[in-house]
C-alpha atoms as a PDB file:
ATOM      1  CA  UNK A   1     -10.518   4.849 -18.576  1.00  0.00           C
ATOM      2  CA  UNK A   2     -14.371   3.664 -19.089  1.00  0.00           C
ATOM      3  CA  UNK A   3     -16.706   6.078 -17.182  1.00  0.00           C
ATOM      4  CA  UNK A   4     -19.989   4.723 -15.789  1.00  0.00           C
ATOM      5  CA  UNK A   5     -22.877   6.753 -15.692  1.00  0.00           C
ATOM      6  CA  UNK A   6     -25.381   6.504 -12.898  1.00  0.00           C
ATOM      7  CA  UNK A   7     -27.784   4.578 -15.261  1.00  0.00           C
ATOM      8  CA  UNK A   8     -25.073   2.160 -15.776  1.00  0.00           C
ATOM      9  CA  UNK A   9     -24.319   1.420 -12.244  1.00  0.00           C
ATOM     10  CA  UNK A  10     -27.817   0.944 -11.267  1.00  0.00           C
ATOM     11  CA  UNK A  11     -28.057  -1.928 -13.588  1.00  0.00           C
ATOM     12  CA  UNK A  12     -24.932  -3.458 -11.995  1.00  0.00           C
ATOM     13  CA  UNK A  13     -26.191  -2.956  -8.771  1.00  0.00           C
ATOM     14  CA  UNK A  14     -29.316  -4.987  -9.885  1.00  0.00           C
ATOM     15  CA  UNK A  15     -26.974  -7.816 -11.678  1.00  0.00           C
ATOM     16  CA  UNK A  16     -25.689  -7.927  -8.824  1.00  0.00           C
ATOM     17  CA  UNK A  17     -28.696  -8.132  -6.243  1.00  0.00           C
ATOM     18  CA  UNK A  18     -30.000 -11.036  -8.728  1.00  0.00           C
ATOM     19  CA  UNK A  19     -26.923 -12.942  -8.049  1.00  0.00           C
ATOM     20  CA  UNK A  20     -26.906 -12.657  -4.525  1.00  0.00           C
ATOM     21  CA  UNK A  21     -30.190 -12.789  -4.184  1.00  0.00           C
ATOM     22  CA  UNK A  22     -30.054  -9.491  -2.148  1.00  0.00           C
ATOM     23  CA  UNK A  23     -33.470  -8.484  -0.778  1.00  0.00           C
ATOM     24  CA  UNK A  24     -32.585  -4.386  -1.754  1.00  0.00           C
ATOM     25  CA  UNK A  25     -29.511  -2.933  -2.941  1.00  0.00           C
ATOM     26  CA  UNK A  26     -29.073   1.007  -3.180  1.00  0.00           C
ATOM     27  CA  UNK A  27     -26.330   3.053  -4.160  1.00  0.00           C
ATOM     28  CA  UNK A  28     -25.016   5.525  -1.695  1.00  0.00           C
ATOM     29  CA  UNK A  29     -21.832   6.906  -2.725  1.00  0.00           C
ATOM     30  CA  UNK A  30     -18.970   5.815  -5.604  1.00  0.00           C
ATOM     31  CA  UNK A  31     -14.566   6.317  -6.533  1.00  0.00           C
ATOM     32  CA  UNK A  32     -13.231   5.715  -9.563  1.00  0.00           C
ATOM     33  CA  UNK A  33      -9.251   5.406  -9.534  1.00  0.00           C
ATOM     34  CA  UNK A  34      -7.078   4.519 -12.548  1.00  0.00           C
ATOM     35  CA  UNK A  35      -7.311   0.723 -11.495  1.00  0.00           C
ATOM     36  CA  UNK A  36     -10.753   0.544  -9.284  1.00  0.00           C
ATOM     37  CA  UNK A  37     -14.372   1.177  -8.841  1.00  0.00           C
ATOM     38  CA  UNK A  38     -15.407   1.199  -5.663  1.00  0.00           C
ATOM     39  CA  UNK A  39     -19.086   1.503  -4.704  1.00  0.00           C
ATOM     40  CA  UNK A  40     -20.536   2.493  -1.156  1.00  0.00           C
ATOM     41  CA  UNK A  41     -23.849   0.689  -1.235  1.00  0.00           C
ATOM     42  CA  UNK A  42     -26.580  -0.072   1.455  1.00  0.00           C
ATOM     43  CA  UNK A  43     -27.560  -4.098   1.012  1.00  0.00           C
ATOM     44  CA  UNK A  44     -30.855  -5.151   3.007  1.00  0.00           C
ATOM     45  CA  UNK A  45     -30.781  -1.763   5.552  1.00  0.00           C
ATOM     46  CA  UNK A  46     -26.811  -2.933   6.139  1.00  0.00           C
ATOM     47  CA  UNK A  47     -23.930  -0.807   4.603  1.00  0.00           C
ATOM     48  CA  UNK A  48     -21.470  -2.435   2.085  1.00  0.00           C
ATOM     49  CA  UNK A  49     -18.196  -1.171   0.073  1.00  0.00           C
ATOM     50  CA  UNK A  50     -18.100  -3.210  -3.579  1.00  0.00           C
ATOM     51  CA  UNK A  51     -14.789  -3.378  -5.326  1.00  0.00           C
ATOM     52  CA  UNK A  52     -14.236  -3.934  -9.119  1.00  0.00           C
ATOM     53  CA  UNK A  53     -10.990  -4.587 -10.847  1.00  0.00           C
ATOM     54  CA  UNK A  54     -11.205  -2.504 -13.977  1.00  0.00           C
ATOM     55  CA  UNK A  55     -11.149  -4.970 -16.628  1.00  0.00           C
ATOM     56  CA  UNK A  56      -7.908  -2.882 -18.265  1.00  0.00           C
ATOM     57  CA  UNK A  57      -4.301  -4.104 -19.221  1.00  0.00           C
ATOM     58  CA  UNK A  58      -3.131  -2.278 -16.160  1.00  0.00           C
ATOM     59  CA  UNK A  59      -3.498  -5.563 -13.949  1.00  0.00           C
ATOM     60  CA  UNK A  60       0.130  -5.822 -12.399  1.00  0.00           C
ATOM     61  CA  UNK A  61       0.064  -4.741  -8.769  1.00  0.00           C
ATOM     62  CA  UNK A  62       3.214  -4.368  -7.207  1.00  0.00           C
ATOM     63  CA  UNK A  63       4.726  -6.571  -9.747  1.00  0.00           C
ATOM     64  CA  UNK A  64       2.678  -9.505  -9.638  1.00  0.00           C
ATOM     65  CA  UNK A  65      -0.841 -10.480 -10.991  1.00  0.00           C
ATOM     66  CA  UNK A  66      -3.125 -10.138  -8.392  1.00  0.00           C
ATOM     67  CA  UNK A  67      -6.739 -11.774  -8.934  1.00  0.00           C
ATOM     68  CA  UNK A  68      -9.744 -13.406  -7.488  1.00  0.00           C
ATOM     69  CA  UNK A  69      -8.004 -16.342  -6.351  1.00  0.00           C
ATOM     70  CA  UNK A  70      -5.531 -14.548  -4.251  1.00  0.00           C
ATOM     71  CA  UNK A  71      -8.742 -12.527  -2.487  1.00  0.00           C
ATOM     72  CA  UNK A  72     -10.141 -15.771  -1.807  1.00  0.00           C
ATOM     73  CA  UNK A  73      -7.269 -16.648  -0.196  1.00  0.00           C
ATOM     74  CA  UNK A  74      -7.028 -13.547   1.871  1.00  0.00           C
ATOM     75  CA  UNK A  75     -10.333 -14.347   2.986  1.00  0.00           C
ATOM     76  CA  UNK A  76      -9.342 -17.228   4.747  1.00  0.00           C
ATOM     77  CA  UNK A  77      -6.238 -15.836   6.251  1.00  0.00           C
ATOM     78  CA  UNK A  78      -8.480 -12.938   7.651  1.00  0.00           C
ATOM     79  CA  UNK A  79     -11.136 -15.022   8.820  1.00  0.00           C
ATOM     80  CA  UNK A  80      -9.529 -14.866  12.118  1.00  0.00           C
ATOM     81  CA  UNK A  81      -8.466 -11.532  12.066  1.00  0.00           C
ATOM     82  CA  UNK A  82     -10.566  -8.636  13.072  1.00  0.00           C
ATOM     83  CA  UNK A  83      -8.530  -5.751  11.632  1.00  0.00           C
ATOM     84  CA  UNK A  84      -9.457  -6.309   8.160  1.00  0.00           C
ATOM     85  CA  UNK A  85     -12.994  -5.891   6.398  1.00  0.00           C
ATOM     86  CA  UNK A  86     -14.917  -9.198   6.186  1.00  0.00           C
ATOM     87  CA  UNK A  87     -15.191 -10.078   2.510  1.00  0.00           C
ATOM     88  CA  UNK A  88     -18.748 -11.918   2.248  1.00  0.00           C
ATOM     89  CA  UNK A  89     -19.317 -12.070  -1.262  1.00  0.00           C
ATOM     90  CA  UNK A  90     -17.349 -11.660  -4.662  1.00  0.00           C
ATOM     91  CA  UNK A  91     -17.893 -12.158  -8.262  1.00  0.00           C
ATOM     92  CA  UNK A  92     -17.911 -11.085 -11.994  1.00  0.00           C
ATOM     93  CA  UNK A  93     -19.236  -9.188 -14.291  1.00  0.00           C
ATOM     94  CA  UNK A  94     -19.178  -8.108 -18.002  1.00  0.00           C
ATOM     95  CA  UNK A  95     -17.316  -4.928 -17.328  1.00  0.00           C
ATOM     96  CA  UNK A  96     -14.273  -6.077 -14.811  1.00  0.00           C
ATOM     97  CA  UNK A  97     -12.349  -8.570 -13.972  1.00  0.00           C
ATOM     98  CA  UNK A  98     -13.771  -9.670 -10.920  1.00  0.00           C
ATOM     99  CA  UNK A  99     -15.327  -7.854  -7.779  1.00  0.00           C
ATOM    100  CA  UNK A 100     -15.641  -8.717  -4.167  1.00  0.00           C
ATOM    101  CA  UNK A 101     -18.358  -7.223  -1.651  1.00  0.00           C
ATOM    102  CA  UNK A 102     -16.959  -6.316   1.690  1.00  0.00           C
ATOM    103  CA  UNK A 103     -18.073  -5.136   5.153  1.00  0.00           C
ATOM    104  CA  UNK A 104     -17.983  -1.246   5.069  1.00  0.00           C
ATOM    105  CA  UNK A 105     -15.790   0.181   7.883  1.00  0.00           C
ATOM    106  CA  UNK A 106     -17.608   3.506   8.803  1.00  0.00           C
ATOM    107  CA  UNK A 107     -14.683   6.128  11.080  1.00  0.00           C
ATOM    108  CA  UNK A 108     -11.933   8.378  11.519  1.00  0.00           C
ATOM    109  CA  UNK A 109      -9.083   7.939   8.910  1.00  0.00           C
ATOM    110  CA  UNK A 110      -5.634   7.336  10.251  1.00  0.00           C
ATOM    111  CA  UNK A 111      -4.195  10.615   8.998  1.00  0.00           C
ATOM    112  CA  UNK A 112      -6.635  12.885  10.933  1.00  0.00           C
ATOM    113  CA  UNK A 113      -6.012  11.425  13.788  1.00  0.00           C
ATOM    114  CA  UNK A 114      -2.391  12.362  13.619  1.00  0.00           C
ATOM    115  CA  UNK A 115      -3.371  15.506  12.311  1.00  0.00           C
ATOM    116  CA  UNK A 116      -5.174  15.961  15.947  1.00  0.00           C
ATOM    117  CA  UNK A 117      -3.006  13.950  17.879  1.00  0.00           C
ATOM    118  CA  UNK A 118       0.711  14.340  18.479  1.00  0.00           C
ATOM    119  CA  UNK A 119       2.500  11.221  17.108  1.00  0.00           C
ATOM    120  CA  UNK A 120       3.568   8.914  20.108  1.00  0.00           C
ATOM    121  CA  UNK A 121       4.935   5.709  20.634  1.00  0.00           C
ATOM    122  CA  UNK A 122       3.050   5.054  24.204  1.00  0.00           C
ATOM    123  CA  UNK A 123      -0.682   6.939  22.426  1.00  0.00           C
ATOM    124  CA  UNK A 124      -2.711   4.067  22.449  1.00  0.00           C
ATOM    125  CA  UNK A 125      -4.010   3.784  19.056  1.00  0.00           C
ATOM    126  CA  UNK A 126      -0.399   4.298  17.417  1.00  0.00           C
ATOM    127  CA  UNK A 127       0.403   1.184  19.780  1.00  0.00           C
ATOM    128  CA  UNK A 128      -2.626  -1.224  18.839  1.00  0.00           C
ATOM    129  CA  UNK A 129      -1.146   0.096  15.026  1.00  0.00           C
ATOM    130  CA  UNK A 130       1.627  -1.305  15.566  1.00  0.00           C
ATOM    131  CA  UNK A 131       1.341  -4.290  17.399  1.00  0.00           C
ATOM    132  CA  UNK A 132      -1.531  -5.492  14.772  1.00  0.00           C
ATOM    133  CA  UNK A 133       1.034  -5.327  12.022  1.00  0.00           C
ATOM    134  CA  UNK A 134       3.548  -7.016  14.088  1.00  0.00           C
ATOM    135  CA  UNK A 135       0.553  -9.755  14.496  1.00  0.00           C
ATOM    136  CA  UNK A 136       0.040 -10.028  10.572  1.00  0.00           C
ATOM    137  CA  UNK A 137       3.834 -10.358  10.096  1.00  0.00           C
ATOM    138  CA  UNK A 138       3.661 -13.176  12.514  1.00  0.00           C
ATOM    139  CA  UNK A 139       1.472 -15.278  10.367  1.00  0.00           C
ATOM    140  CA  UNK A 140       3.583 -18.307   8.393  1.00  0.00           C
ATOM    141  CA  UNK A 141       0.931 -20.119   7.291  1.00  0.00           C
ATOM    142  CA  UNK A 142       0.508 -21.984   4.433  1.00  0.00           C
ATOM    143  CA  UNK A 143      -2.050 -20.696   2.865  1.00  0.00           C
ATOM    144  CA  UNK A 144      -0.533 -17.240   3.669  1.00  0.00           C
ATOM    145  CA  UNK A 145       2.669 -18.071   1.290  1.00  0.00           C
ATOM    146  CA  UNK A 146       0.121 -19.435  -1.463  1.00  0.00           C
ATOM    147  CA  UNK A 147      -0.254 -15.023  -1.590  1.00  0.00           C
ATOM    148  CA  UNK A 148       1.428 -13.924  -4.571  1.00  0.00           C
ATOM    149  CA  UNK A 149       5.147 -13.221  -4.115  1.00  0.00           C
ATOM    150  CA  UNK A 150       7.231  -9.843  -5.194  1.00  0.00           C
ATOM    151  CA  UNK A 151       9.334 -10.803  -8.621  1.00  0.00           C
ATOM    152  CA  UNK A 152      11.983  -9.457  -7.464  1.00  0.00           C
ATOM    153  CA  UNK A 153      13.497  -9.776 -11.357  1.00  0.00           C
ATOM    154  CA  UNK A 154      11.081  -7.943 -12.693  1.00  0.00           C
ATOM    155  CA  UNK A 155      11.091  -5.046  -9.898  1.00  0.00           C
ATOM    156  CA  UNK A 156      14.867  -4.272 -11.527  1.00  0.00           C
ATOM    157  CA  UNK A 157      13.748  -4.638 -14.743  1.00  0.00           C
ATOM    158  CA  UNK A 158      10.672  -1.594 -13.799  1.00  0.00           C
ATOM    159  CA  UNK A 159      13.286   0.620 -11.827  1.00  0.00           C
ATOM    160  CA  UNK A 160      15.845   0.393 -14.919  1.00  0.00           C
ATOM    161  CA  UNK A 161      13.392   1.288 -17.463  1.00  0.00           C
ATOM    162  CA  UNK A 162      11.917   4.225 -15.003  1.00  0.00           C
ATOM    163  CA  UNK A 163      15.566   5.645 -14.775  1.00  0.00           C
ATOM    164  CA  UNK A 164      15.788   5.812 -18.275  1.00  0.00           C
ATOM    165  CA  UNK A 165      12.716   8.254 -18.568  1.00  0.00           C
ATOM    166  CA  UNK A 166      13.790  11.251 -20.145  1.00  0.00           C
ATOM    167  CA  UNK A 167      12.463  12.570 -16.574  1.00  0.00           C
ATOM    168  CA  UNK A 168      15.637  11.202 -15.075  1.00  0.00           C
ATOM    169  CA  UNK A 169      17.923  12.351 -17.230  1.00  0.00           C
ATOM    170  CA  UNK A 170      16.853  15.921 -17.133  1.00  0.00           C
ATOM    171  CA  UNK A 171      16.493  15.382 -13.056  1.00  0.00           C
ATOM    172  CA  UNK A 172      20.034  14.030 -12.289  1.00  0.00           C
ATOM    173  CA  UNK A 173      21.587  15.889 -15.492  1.00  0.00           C
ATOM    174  CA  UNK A 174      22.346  12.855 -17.665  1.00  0.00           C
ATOM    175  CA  UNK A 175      24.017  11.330 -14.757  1.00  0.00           C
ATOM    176  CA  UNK A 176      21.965   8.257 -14.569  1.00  0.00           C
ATOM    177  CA  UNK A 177      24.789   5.678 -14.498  1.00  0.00           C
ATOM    178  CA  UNK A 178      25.392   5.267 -10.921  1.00  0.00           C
ATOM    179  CA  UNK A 179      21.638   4.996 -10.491  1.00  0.00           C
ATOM    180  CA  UNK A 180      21.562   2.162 -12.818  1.00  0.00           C
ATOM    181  CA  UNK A 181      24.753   0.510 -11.762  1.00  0.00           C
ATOM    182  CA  UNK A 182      23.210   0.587  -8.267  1.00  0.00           C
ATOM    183  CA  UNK A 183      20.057  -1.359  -9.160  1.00  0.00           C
ATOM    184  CA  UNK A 184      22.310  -3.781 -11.667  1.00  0.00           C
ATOM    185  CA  UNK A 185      24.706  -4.658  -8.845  1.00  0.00           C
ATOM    186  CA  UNK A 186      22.286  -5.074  -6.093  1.00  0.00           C
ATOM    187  CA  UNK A 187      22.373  -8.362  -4.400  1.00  0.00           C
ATOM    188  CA  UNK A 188      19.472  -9.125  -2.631  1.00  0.00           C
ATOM    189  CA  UNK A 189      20.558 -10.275   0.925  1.00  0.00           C
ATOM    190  CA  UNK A 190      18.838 -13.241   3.206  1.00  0.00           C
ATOM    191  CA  UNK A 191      16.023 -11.302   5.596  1.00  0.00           C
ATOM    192  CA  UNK A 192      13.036 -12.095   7.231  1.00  0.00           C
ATOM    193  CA  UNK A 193       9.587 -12.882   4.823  1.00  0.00           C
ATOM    194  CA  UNK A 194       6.086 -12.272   6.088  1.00  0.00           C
ATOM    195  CA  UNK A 195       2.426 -11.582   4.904  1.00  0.00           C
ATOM    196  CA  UNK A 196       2.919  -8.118   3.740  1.00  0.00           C
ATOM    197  CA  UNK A 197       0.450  -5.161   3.211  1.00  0.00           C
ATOM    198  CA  UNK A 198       3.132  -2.992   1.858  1.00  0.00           C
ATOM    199  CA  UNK A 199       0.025   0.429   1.295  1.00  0.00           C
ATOM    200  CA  UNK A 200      -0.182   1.266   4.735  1.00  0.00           C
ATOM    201  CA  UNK A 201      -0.496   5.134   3.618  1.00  0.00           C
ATOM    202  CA  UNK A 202      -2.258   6.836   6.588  1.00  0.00           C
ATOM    203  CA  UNK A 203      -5.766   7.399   4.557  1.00  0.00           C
ATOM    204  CA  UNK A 204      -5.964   2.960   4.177  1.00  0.00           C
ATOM    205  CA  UNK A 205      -6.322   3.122   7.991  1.00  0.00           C
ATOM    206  CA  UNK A 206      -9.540   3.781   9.666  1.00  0.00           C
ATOM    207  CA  UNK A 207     -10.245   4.202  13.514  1.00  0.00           C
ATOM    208  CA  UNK A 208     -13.831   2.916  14.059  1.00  0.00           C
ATOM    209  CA  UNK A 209     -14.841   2.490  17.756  1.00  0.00           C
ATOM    210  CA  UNK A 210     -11.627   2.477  19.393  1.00  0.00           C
ATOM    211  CA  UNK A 211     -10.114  -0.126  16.571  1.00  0.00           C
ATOM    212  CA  UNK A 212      -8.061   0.106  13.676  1.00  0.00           C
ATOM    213  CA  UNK A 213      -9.190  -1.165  10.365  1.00  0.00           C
ATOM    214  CA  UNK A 214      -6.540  -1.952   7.210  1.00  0.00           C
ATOM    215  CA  UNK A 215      -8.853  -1.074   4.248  1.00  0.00           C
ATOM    216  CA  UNK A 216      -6.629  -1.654   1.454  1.00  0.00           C
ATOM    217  CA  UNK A 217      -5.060  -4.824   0.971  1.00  0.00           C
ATOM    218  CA  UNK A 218      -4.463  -5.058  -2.780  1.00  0.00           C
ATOM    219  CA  UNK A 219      -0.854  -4.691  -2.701  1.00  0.00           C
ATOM    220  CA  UNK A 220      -1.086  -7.564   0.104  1.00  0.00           C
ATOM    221  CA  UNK A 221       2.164 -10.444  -0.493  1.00  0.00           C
ATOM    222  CA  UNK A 222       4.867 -12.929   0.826  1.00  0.00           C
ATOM    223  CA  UNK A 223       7.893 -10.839   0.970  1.00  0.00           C
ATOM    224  CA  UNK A 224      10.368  -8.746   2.500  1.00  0.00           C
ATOM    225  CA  UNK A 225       9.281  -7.233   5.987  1.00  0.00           C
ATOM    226  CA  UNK A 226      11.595  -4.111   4.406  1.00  0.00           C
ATOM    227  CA  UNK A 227       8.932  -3.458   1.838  1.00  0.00           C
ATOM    228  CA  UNK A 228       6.358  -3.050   5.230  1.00  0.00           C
ATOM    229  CA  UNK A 229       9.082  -1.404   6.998  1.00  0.00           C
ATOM    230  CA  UNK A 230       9.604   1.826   4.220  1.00  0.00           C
ATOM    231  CA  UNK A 231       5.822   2.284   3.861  1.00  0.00           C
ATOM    232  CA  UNK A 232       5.523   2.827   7.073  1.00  0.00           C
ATOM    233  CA  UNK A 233       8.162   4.562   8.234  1.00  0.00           C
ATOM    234  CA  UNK A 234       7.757   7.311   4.984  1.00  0.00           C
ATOM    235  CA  UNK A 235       4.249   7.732   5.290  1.00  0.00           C
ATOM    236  CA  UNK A 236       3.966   7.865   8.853  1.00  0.00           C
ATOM    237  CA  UNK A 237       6.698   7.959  11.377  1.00  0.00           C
ATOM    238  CA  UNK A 238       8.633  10.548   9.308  1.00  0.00           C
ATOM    239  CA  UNK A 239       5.538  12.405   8.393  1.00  0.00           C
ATOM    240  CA  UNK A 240       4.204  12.688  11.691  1.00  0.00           C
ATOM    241  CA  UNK A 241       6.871  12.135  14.460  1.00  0.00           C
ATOM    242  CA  UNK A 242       9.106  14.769  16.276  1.00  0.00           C
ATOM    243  CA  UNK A 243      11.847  12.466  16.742  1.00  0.00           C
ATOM    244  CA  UNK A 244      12.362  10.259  13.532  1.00  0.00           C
ATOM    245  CA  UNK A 245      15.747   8.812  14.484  1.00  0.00           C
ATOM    246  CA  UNK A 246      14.102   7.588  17.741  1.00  0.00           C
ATOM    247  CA  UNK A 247      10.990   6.146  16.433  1.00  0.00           C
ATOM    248  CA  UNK A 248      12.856   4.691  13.456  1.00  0.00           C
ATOM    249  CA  UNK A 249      15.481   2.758  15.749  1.00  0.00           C
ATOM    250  CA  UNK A 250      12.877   1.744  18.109  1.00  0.00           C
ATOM    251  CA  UNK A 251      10.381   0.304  15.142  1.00  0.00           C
ATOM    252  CA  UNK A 252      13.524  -1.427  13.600  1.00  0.00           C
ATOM    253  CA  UNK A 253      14.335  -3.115  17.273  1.00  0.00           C
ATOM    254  CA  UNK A 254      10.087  -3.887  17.457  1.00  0.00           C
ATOM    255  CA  UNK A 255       9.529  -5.777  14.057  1.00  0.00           C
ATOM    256  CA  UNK A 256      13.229  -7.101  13.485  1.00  0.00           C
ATOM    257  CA  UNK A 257      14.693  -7.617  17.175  1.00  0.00           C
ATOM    258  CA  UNK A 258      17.825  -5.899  14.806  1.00  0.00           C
ATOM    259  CA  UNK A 259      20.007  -3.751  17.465  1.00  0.00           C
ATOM    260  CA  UNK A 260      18.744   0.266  17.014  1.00  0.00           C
ATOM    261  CA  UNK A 261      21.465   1.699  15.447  1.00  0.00           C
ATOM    262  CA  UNK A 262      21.410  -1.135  12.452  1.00  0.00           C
ATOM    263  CA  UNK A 263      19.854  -0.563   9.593  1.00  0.00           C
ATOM    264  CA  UNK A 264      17.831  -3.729   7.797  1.00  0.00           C
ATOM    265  CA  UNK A 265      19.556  -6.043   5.077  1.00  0.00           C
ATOM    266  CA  UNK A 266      17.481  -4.658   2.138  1.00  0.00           C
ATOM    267  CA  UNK A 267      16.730  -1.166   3.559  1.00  0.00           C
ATOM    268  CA  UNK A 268      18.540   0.741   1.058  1.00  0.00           C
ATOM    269  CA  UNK A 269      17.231  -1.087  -1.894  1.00  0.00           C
ATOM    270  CA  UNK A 270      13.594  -0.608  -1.198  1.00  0.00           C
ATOM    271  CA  UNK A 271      13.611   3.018  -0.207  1.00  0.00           C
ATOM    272  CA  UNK A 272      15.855   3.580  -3.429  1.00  0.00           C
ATOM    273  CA  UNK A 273      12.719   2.258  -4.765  1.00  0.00           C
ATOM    274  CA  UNK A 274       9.990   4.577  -3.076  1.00  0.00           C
ATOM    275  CA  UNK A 275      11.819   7.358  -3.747  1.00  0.00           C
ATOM    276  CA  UNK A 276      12.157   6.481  -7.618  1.00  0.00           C
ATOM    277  CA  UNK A 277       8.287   5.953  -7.814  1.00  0.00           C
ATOM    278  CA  UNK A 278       7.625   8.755  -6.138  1.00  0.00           C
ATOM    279  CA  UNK A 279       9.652  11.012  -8.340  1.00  0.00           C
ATOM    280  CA  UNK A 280       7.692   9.912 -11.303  1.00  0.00           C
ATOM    281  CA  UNK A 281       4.509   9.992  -9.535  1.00  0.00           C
ATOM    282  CA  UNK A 282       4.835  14.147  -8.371  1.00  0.00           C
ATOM    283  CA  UNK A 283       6.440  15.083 -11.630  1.00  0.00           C
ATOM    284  CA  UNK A 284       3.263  14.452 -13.207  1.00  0.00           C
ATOM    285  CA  UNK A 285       1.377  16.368 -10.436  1.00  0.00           C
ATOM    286  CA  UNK A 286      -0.830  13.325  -9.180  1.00  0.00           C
ATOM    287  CA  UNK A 287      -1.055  15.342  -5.793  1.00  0.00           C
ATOM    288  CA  UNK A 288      -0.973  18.195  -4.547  1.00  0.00           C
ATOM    289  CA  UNK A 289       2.858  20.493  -4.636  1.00  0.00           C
ATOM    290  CA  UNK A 290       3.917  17.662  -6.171  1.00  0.00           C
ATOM    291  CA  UNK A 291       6.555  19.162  -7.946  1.00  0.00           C
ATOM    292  CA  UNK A 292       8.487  20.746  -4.369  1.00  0.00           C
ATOM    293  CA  UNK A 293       9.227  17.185  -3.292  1.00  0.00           C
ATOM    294  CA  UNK A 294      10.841  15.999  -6.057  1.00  0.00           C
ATOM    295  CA  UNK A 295      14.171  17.373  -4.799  1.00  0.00           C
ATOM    296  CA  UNK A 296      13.920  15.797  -1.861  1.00  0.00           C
ATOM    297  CA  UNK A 297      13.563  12.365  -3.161  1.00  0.00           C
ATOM    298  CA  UNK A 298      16.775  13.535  -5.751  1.00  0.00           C
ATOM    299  CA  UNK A 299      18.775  14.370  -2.612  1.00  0.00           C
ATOM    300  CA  UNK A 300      17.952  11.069  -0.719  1.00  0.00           C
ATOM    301  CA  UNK A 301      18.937   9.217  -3.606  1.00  0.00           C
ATOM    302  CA  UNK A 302      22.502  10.645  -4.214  1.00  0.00           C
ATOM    303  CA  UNK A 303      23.064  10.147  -0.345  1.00  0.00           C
ATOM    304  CA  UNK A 304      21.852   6.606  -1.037  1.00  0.00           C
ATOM    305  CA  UNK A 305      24.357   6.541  -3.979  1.00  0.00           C
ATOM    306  CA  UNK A 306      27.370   8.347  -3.219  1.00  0.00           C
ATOM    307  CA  UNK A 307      27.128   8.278   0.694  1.00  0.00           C
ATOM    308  CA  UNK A 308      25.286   5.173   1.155  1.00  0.00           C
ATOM    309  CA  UNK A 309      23.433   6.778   3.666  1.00  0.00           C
ATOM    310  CA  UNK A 310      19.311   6.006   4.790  1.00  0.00           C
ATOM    311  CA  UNK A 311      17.177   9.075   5.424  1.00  0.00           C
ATOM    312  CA  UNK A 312      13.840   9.067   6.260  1.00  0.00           C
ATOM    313  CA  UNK A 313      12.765  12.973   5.536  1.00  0.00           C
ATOM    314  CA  UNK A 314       9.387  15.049   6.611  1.00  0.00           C
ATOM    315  CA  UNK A 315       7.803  15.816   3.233  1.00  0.00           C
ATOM    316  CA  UNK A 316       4.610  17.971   3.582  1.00  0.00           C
ATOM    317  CA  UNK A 317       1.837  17.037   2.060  1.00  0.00           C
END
């Protein structure tokens, strides 16, 4: 991945201020990930985050191509809706794809505040949490189903060819077939489609005067409300809550109306699908004791498999 030195950035910064015909422009901070650069910058005495899409191959999010066009049209679907950064500016440049200039949301991450905070249905931020990502999965819009949609043909065709990693086979003990029969066979059933953020990892969420912020949106589509549903119940409720089962039933009841005790049409199919990531992602030690969850995520799957059981399990991180 290209590295940018501090010279480098500076001159950006200034390409930039000529474009926009910024007044002053000063760097303040700056993460690289495998797919982003994202700047922390202070535009006319005002604080800013600018994101770049690494001009790389690596341009597939969540198995579709996302691009300018479909941030454009997130801006006008968020125009009305304060729990999202206002994007007031975008562009591109010689280096990436395409960047966009957003308001920078300045507060407590979502994660320390459950860290501090025991995890509670009736706590008052966990409830404006929720009921702003009920609100988002209300939206039908038409310009909201213009937002790239999940290829659901080519999300098989990525879990197949991650089962057949050597990783697998070595994991499962060449017993790989049911895995792959499993995704083969699977015959996706008729459930309810929304405006989808699908990252809603703890550490996208900020807290900022008493309202929640969604900071990450790349991963943003028209799809399944299941997709939503695993997210958040992996990297929240059963992170965080003392009575999983509870929560779980009463979330599935909230966003579906479904009764508690059912679990949703394409439930099984998309946590098969976290768990198969994430197998891949902690063998290669991406976080830290990556390597002690793995059999977790291998016993979740045979129950999937052989028992065709759902569990949501607390995985320290």
């Amino acid at each position: 991945m290209k590295k940018f030195n501090h010279k480098q950035l500076q001159s950006l910064l200034l390409r930039i201020k000529k474009k926009h015909k910024f007044k002053c422009i000063q760097l303040i901070d700056k993460k690289i990930t495998n797919r982003h650069l994202v700047l922390k910058v202070k535009i006319n005495g005002m604080f800013y985050a600018i994101k770049f899409l690494l001009n790389s191959k690596d341009v597939n999010y969540f198995h579709f191509r996302f691009n300018l066009k479909n941030y454009l049209l997130l801006k006008d679907i968020f125009k009305n809706l304060i729990f999202f950064p206002k994007i007031i500016g975008h562009g591109k440049d010689d280096y990436f794809k395409f960047y966009i200039i957003l308001d920078w949301v300045d507060g407590t991450s979502f994660s320390l505040f459950l860290k501090k905070n025991k995890f509670d249905l009736k706590n008052k931020m966990i409830k404006i949490l929720f009921r702003q990502i009920n609100n988002l999965h209300k939206i039908n819009s038409r310009t909201s189903q213009k937002v790239p949609r999940l290829n659901l043909d080519q999300l098989k065709k990525s879990l197949i060819l991650k089962i057949k990693n050597p990783i697998f086979k070595k994991l499962f003990k060449k017993n790989i077939n049911p895995l792959l029969d499993f995704i083969k066979n699977y015959k996706f059933k008729k459930s309810k489609k929304s405006l989808i953020i699908y990252d809603l990892h703890p550490d996208n969420i900020i807290i900022s005067n008493k309202k929640i912020y969604f900071i990450d949106f790349d991963y943003i589509h028209f799809g399944f409300k299941e997709v939503e549903f695993v997210s958040i119940f992996l990297d929240i409720v059963a992170r965080y809550s003392s009575n999983k089962s509870r929560d779980i039933s009463l979330l599935r009841k909230q966003f579906f109306g479904f009764k508690t005790h059912s679990h949703l049409p394409n439930e099984k199919f998309f946590v098969f699908n976290h768990y198969v990531s994430a197998i891949l992602k902690h063998y290669f030690k991406r976080e830290k004791y990556a390597k002690s969850k793995i059999p977790i995520y291998i016993d979740e799957i045979n129950n999937i498999i052989t028992n065709n059981k759902i569990n949501y399990p607390r995985i320290v991180w």
